[in-house]
Each structure stands twice: as C-alpha cells, then as structure tokens.
C-alpha atoms as a PDB file:
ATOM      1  CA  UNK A   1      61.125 218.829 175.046  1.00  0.00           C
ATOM      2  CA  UNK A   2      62.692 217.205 171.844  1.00  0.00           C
ATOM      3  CA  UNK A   3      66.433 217.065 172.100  1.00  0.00           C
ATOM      4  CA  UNK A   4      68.311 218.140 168.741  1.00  0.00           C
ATOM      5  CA  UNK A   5      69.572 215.338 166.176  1.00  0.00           C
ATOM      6  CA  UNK A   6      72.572 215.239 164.421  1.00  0.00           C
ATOM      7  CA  UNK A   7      70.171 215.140 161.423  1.00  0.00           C
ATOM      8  CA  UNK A   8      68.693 218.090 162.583  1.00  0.00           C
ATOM      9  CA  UNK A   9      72.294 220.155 161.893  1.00  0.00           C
ATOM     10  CA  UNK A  10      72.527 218.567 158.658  1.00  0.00           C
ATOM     11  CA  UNK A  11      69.433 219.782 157.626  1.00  0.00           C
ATOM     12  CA  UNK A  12      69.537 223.295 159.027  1.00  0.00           C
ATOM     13  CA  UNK A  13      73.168 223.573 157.033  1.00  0.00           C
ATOM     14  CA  UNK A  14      71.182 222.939 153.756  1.00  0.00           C
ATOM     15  CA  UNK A  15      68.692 225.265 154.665  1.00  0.00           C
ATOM     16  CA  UNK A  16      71.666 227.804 155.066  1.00  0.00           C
ATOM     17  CA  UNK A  17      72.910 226.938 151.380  1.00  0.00           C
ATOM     18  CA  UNK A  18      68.890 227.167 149.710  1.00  0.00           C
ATOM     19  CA  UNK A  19      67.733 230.118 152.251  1.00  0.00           C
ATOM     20  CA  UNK A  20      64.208 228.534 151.446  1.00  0.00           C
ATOM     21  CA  UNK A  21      62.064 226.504 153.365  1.00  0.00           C
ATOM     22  CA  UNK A  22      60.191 224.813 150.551  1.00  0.00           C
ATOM     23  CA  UNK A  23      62.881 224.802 148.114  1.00  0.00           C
ATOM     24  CA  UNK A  24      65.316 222.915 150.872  1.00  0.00           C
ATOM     25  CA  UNK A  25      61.911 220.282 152.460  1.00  0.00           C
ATOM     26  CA  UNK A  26      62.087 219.447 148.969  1.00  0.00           C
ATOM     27  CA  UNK A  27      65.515 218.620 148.042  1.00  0.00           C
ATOM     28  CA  UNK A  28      65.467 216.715 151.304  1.00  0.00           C
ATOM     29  CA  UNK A  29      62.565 214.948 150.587  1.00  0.00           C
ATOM     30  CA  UNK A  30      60.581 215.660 153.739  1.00  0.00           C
ATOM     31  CA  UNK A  31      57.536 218.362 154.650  1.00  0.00           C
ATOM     32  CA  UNK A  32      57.680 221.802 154.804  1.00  0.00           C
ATOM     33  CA  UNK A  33      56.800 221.513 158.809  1.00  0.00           C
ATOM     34  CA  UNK A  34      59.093 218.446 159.548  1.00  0.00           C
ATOM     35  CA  UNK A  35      62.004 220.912 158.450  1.00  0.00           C
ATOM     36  CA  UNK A  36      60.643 223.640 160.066  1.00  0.00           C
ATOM     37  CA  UNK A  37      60.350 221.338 163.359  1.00  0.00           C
ATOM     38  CA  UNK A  38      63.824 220.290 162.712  1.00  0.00           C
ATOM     39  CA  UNK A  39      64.761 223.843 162.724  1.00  0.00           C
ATOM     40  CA  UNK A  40      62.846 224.719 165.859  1.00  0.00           C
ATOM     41  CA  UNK A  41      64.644 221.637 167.623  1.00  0.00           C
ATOM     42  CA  UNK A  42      67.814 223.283 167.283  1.00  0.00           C
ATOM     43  CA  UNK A  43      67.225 226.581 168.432  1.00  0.00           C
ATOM     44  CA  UNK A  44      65.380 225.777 171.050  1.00  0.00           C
ATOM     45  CA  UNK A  45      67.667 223.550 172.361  1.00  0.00           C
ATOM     46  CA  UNK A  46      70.597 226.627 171.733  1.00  0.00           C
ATOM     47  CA  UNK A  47      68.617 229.026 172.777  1.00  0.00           C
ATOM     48  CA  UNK A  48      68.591 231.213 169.842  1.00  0.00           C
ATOM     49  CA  UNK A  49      66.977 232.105 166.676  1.00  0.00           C
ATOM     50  CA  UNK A  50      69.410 231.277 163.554  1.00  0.00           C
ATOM     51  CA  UNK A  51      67.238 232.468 160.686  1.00  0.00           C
ATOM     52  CA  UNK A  52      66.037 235.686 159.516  1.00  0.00           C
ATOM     53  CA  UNK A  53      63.030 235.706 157.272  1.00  0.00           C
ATOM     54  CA  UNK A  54      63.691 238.124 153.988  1.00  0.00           C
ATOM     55  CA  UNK A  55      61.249 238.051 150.892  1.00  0.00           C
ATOM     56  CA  UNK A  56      62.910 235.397 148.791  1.00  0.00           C
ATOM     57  CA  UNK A  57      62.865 233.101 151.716  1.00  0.00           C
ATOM     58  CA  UNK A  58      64.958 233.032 154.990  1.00  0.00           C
ATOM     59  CA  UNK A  59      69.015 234.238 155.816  1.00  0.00           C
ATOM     60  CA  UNK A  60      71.124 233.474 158.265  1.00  0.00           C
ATOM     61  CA  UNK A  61      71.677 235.936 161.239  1.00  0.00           C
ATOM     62  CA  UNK A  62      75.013 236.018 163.044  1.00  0.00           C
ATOM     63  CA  UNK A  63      74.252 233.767 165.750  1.00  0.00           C
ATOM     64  CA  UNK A  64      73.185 231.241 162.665  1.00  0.00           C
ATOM     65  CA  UNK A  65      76.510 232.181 160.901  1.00  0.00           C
ATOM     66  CA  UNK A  66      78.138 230.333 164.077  1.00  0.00           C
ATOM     67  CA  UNK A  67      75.566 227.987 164.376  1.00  0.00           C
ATOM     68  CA  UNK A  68      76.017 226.502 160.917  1.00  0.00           C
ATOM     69  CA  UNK A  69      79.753 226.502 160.671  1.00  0.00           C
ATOM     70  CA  UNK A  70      80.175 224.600 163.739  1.00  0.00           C
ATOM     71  CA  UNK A  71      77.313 222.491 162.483  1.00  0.00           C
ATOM     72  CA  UNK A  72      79.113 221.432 159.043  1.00  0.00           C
ATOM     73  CA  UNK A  73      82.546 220.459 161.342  1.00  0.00           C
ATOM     74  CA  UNK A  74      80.443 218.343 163.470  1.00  0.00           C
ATOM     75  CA  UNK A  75      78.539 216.428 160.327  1.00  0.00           C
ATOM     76  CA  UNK A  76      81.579 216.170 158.554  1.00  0.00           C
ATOM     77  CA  UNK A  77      83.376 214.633 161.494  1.00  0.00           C
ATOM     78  CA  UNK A  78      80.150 212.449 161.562  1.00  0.00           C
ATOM     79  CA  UNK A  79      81.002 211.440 158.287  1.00  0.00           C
ATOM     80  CA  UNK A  80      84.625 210.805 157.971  1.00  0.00           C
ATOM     81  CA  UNK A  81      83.727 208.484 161.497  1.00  0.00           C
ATOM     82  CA  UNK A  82      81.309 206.338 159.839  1.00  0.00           C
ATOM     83  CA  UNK A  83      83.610 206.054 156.772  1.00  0.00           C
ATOM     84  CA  UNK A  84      86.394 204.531 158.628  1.00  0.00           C
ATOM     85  CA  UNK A  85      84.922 202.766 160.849  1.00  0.00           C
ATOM     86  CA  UNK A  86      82.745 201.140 158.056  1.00  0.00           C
ATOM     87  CA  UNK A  87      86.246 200.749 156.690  1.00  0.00           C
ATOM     88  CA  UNK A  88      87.329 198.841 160.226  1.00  0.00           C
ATOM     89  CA  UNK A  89      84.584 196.817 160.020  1.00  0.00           C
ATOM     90  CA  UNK A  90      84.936 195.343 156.522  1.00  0.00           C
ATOM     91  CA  UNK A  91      86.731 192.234 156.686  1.00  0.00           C
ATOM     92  CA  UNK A  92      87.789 192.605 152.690  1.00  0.00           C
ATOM     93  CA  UNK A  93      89.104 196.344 152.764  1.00  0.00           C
ATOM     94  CA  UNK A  94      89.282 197.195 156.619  1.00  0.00           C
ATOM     95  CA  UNK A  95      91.958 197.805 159.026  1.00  0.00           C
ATOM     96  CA  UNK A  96      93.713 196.405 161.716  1.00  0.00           C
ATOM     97  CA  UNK A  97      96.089 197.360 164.135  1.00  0.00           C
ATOM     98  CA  UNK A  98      98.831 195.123 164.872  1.00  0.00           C
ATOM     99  CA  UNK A  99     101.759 195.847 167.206  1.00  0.00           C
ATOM    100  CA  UNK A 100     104.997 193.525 167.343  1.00  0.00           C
ATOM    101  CA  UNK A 101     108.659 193.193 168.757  1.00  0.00           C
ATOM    102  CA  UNK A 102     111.778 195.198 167.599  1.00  0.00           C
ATOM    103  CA  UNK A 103     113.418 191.704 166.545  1.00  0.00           C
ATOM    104  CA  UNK A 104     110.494 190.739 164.963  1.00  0.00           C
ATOM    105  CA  UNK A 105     110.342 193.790 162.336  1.00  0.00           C
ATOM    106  CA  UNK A 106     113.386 192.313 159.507  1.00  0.00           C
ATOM    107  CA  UNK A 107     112.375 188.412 159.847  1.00  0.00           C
ATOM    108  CA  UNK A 108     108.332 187.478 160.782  1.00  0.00           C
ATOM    109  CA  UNK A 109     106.823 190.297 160.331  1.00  0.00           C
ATOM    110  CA  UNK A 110     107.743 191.386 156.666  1.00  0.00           C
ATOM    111  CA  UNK A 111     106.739 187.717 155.727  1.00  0.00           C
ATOM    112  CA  UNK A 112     103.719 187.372 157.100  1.00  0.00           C
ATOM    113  CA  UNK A 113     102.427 190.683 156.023  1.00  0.00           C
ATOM    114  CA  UNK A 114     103.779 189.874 152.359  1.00  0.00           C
ATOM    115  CA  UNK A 115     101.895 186.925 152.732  1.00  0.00           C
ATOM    116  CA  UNK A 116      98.563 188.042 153.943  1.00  0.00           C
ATOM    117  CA  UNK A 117      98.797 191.058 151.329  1.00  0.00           C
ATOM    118  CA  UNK A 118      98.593 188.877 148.588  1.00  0.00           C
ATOM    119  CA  UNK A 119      95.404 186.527 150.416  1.00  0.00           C
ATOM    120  CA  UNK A 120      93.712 190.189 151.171  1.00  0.00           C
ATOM    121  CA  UNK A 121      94.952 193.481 148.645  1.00  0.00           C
ATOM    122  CA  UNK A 122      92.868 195.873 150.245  1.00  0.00           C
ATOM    123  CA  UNK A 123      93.223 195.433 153.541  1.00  0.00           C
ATOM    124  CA  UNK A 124      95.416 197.792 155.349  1.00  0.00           C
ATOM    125  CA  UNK A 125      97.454 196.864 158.690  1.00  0.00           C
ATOM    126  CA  UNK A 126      98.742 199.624 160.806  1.00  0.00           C
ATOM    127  CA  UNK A 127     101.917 198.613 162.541  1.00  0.00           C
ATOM    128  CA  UNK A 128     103.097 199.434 166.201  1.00  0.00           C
ATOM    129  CA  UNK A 129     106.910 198.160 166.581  1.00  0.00           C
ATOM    130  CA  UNK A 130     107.874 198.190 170.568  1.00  0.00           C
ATOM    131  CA  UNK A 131     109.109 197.044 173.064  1.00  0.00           C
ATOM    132  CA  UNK A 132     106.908 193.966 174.884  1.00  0.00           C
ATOM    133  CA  UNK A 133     105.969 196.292 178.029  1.00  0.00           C
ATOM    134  CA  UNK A 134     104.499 198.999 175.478  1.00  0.00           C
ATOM    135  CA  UNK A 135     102.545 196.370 173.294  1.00  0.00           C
ATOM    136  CA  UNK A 136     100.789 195.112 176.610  1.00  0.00           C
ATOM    137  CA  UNK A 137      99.554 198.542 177.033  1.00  0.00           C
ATOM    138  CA  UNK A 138      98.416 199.155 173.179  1.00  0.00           C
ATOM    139  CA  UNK A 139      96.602 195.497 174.359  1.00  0.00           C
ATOM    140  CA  UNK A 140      94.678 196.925 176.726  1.00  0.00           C
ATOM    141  CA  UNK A 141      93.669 200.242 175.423  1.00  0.00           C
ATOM    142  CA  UNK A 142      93.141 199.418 172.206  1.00  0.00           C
ATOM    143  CA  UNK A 143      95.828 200.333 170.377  1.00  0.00           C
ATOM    144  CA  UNK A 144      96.721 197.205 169.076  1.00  0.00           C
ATOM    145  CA  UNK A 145      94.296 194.232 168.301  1.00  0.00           C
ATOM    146  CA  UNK A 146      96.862 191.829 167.866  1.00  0.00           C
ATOM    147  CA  UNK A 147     100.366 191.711 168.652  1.00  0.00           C
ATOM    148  CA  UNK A 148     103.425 189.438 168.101  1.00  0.00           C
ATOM    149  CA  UNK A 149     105.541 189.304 171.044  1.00  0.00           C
ATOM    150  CA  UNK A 150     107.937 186.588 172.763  1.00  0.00           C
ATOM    151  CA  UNK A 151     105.337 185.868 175.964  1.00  0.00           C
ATOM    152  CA  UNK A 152     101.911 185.478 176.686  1.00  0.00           C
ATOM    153  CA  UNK A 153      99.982 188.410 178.637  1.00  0.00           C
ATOM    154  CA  UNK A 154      98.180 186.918 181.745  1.00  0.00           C
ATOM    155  CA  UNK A 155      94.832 187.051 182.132  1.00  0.00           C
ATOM    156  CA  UNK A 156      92.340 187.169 179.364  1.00  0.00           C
ATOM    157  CA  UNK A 157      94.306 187.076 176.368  1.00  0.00           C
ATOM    158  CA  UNK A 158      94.550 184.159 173.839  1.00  0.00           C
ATOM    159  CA  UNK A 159      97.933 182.780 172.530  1.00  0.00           C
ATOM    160  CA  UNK A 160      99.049 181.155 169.240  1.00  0.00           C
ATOM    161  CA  UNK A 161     102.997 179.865 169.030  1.00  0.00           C
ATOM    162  CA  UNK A 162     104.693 181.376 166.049  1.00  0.00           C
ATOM    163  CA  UNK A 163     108.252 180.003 166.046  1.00  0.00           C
ATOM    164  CA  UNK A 164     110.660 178.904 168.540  1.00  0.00           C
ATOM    165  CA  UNK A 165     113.945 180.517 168.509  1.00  0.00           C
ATOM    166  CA  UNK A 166     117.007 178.960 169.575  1.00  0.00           C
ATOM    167  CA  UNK A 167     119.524 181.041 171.379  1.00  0.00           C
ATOM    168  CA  UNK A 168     123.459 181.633 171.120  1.00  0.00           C
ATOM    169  CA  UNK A 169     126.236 182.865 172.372  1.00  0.00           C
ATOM    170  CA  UNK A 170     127.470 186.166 169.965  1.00  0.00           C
ATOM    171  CA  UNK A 171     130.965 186.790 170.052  1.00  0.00           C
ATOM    172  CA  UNK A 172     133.341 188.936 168.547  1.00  0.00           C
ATOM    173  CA  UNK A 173     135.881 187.625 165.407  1.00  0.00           C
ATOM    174  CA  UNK A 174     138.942 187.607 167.875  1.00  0.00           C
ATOM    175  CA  UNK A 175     136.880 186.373 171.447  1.00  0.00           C
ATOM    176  CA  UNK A 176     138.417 183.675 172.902  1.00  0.00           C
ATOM    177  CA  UNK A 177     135.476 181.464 172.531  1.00  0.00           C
ATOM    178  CA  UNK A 178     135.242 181.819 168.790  1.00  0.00           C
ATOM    179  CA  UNK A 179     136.167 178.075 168.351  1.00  0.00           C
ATOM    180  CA  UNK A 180     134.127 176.376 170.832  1.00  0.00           C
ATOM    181  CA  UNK A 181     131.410 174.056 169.509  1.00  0.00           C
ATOM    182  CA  UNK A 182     128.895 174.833 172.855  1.00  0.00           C
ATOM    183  CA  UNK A 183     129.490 176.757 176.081  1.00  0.00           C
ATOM    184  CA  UNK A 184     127.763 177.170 178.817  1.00  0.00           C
ATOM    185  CA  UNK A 185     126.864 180.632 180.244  1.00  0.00           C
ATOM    186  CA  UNK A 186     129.085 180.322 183.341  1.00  0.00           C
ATOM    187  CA  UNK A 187     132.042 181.128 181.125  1.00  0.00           C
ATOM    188  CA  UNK A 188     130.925 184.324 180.547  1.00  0.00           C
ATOM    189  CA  UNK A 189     131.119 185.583 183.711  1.00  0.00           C
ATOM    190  CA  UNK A 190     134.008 188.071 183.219  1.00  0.00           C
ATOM    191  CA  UNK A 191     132.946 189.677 180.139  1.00  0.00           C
ATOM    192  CA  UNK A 192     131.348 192.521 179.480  1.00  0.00           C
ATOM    193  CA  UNK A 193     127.839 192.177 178.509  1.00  0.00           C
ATOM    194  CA  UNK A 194     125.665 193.848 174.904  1.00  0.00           C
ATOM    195  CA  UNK A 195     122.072 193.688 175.643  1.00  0.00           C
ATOM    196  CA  UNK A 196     118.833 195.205 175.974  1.00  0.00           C
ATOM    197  CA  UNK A 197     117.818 197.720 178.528  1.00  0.00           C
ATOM    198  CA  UNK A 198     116.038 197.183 181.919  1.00  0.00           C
ATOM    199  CA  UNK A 199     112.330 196.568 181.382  1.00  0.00           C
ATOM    200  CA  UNK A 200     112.363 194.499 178.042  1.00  0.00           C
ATOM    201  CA  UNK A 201     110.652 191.092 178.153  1.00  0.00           C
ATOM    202  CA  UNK A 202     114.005 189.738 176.179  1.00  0.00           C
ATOM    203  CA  UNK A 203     116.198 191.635 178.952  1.00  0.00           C
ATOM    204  CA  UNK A 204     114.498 189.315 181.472  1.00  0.00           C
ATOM    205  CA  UNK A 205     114.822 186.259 179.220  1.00  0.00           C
ATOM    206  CA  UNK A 206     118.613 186.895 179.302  1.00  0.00           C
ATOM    207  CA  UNK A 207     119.194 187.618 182.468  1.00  0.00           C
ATOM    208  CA  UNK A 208     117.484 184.768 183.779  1.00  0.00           C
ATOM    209  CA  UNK A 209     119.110 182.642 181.950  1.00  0.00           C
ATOM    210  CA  UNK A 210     122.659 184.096 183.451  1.00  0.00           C
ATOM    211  CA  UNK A 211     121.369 183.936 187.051  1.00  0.00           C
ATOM    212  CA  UNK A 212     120.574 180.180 185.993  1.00  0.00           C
ATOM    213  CA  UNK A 213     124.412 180.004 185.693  1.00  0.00           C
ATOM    214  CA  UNK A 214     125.544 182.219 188.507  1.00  0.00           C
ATOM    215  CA  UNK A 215     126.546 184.688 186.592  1.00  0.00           C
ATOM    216  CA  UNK A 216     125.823 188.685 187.159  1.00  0.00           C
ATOM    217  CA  UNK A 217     126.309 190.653 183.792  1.00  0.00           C
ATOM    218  CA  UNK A 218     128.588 193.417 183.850  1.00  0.00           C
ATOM    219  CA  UNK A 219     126.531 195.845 180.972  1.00  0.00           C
ATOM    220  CA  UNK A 220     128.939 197.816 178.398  1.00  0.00           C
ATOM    221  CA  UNK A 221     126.323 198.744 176.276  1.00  0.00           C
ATOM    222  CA  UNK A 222     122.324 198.209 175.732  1.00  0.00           C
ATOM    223  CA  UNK A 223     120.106 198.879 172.904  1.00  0.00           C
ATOM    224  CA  UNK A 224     116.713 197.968 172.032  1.00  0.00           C
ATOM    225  CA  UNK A 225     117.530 196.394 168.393  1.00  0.00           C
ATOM    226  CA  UNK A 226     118.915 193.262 168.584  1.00  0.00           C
ATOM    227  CA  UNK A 227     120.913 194.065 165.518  1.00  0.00           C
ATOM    228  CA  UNK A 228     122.173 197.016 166.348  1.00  0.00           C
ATOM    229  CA  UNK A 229     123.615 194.453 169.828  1.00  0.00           C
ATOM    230  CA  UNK A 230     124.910 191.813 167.089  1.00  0.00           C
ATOM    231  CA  UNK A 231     127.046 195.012 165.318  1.00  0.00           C
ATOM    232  CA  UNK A 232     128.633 196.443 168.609  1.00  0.00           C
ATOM    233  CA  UNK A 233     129.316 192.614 169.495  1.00  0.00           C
ATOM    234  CA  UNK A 234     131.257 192.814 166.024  1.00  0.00           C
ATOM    235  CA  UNK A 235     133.105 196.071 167.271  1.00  0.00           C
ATOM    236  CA  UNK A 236     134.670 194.402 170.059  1.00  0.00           C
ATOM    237  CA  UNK A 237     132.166 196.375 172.762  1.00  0.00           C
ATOM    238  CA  UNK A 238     131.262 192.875 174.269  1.00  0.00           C
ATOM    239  CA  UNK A 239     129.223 189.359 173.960  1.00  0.00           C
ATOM    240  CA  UNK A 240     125.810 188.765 173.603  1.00  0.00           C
ATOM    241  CA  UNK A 241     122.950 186.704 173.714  1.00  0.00           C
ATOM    242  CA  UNK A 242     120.899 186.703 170.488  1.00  0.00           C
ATOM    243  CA  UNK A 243     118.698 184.351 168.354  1.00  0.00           C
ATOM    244  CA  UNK A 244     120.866 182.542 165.903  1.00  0.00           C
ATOM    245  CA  UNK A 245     119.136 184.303 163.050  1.00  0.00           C
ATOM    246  CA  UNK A 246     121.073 187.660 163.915  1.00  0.00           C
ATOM    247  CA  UNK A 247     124.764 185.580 164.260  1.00  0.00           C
ATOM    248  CA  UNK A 248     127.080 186.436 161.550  1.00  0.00           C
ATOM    249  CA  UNK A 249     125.439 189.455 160.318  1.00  0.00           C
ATOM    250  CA  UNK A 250     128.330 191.888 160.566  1.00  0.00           C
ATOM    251  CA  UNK A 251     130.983 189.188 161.158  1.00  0.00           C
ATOM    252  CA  UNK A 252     130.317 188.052 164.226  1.00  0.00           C
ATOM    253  CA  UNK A 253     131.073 184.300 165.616  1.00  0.00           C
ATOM    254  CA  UNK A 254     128.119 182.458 167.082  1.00  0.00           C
ATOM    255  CA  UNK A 255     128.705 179.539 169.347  1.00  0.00           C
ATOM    256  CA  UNK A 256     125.699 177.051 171.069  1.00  0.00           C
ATOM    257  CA  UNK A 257     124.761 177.147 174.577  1.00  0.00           C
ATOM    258  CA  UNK A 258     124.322 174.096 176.706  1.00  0.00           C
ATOM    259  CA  UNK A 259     121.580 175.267 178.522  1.00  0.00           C
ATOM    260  CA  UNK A 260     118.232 173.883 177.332  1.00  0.00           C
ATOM    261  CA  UNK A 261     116.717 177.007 178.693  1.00  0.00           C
ATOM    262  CA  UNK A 262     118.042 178.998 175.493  1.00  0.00           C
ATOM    263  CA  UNK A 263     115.444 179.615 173.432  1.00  0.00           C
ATOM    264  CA  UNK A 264     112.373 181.907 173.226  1.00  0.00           C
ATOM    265  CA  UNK A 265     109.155 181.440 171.860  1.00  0.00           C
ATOM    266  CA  UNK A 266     107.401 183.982 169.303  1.00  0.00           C
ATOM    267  CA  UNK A 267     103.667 184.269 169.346  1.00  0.00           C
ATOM    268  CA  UNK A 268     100.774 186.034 168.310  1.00  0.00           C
ATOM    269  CA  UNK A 269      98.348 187.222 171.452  1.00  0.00           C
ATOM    270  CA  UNK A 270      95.298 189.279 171.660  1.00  0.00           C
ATOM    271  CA  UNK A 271      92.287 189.807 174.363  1.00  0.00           C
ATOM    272  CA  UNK A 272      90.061 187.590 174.392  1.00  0.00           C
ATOM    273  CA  UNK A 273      87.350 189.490 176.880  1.00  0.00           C
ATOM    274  CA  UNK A 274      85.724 190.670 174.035  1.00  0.00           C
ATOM    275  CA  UNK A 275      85.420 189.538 170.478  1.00  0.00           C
ATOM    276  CA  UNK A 276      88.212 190.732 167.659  1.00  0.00           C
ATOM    277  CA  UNK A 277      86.561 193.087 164.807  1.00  0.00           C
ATOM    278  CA  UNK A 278      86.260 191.370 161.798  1.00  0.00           C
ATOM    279  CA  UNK A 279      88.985 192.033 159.678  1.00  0.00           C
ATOM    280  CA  UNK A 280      91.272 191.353 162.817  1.00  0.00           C
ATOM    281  CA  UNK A 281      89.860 188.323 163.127  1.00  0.00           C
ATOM    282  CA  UNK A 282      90.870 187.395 159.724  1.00  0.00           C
ATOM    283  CA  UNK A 283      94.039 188.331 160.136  1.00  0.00           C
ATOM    284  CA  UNK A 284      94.124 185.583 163.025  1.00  0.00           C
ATOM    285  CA  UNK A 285      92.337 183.130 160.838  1.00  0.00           C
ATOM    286  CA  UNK A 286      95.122 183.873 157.996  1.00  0.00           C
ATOM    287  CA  UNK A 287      98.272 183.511 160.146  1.00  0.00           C
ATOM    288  CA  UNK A 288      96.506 180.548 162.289  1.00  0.00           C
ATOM    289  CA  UNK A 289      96.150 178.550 158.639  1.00  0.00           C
ATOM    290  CA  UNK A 290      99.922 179.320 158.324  1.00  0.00           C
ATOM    291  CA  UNK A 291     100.883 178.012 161.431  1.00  0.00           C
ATOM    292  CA  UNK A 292      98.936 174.927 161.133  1.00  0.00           C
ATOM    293  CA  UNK A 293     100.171 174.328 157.776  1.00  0.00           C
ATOM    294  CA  UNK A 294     103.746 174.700 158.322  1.00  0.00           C
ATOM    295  CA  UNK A 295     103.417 172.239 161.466  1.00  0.00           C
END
C-alpha cells in the first residue's frame, strides 16, 4: 500500500479550489491519473472518500470539507518550516541563537552585536540573557548555539576567552574603607554582604573567594544584576564584590583586592559534539577575528 505524501495534500487542496480533475493535472503540470492516484493515496490511507463527482467536475463532501482544511494548516506549516529554516541555514541572512550573562548585557554584548551588525546586516541574532545555570541548559537543548558566560561547560563544549575582568571591593561613599588603596577580603568579615543569589556561577566565584579568606558572608540583600548590587551598595544596604567596570556608577567607592584570585574570565562556549549551523558558525568566526585582533 502507498503511504500518503505531503504532496499528495497539496495537491488534493488545489483540486478542492478547481473542482476539476483535468483542469487542476494541468495547472499542476502532471497526468490526469497521477492526480487521480494522488487522490486515491489519501483516502485510502483516511479511509474515506473526499470528493463527490457533479457534472462540471468533482465537489467536496463533508468528510473532504475536513479533510482539506486540515490539509492547508499542515502545508502551510510545511511552508513557513522550510522558510525559516532555509532562513537558519543561510549564513548571509540566517539566524542564530545566542544566550549570555546578566552582566554581560550593558558592556560585551551591545558591542559585539553592533559590531557584527555592521560585518553581516541581515542576519538576525536572537538573544537569551540568564543566569549561567539556565544558559547550560539552552546549551544542551538547543536553545542557544552559542553563549557568553564567565566558565567553561565540561564536557564537549569548545571555549574562546573574551576578556578578563578584574575584581573589587564596592563600597559605599561613607564605608570605612573608602580610602584604602587595596584590602584584602578578610576585612570584610563583619559586614553585611550585596550579592547574587544561591545558584549563580558569579555567586560561587564570590564566595569562594571569601572562604579563601575565612570569611562567611552575612547576605543583606541579593539580586541577579550586578548593577542593580552596585546601586544598593550606594544606598548604604552593604559591600560588594563587582568587576571594576560597574564601580562608581551611582557613587559608589571601589577599592583593589589583594587577592590574585579576583578576577573572572568572560568567554564564548558552545557544543562541540556536533557541528554549529552555518550562520552560527560565522558568528564564531566574526567574534574569534576580534579576539585575535585585539590580542
């Protein structure tokens, strides 16, 4: 028994709109009995006759009337799915999917997509901002092709350093440390700590670096933008750890830290168990010539 095409629905939906055998082979551009074996297909494989025949040609009967308008969701589905993913696929007008940090989306990001828009105008990239946990996950299902993130995944996932970021010690206007040159994170230990919640790559970073010092944090407040920790820092809610690019920003004091430790490294990753689609592999190629350009 032949099995129904896809082609097969397409076809019977035009002979709906012509109601004439002939008149519809030909505007196809196939024979009378390839249609008509197109048209048997179907209903044998539905078990039911669609077509009525009239004298001007054939008409749909009821079960046809269901037939064909499930038919012409299905084939325009089929459509729009070839479109876009033709549109994926096209390294000069596709898409690709790239997810990144939260502290990433007012510095690297904007630049590099600035960037790459003007190298590539038609190419669209759909952005995922999260935390690191979340863009493993878009990793591995699929969600995201590439991804921008402060560690790299283990396992089968390739890795290309971004920028190293140093890190400092964010303190309030009025904070007793607000004068000191460098500190080290053991003087900290009685103050109240701004940071990001349990479970966030850069909430590891930080308290790693604290139980490097002996120190246990006492949390007043978290948040997953590191801004949004800089301006409650500046309201007196507590200190910080940040990257030095977010010091300042609403008045608050930044001072070095001795440990060697503080800093974290930006990166792009992506899996490398199967190969990239092509216009996410130009993305790679774009921001990889940036990197090695600005060594």
């Amino acid at each position: 028994m032949e099995l129904m095409l896809l082609r097969d629905l397409t076809w019977v939906t035009a002979l709906a709109d012509y109601e004439h055998l002939t008149d519809t082979a030909a505007i196809l551009g196939v024979s009378q009995p390839t249609l008509s074996r197109a048209l048997a297909r179907v209903e044998q494989e539905l078990g039911a006759r669609l077509f009525e025949r009239v004298p001007t040609g054939v008409h749909l009967n009821p079960n046809g009337e269901l037939v064909v308008a499930a038919a012409r969701e299905l084939t325009a589905r089929y459509d729009q799915l070839t479109a876009e993913l033709a549109a994926r696929l096209d390294p000069d007008a596709g898409l690709v999917r790239l997810a990144f940090l939260d502290s990433m989306a007012t510095s690297l990001v904007p630049q590099l997509l600035r960037e790459f828009h003007e190298s590539a105008p038609r190419i669209r990239v759909l952005l995922r901002q999260e935390p690191a946990h979340a863009i493993i996950d878009d990793l591995a299902t699929g969600a995201a092709e590439l991804a921008i993130t402060s560690w790299q995944p283990p396992g089968d996932y390739g890795w290309l350093e971004l920028q190293r970021e140093r890190l400092a010690l964010v303190v309030p206007p009025q904070h007793r440390l607000r004068d000191r040159k460098r500190v080290g994170l053991h003087e900290i230990a009685d103050d109240e700590l701004v940071t990001t919640p349990a479970g966030y790559g850069y909430t590891s970073l930080v308290t790693g670096l604290l139980a490097e010092a002996g120190v246990t944090p006492r949390i007043s407040f978290e948040s997953a933008d590191l801004a949004t920790i800089e301006g409650l820092v500046a309201a007196g809610l507590g200190v910080a750890i940040l990257p030095e690019q977010f010091v300042g920003v609403s008045g608050t004091v930044g001072v070095a830290l001795t440990s060697r430790a503080a800093r974290r490294t930006i990166g792009m990753t992506w899996r490398t168990d199967h190969a990239l689609q092509p216009v996410a592999a130009r993305f790679l190629h774009f921001v990889e010539e940036r990197s090695r350009k600005s060594r």
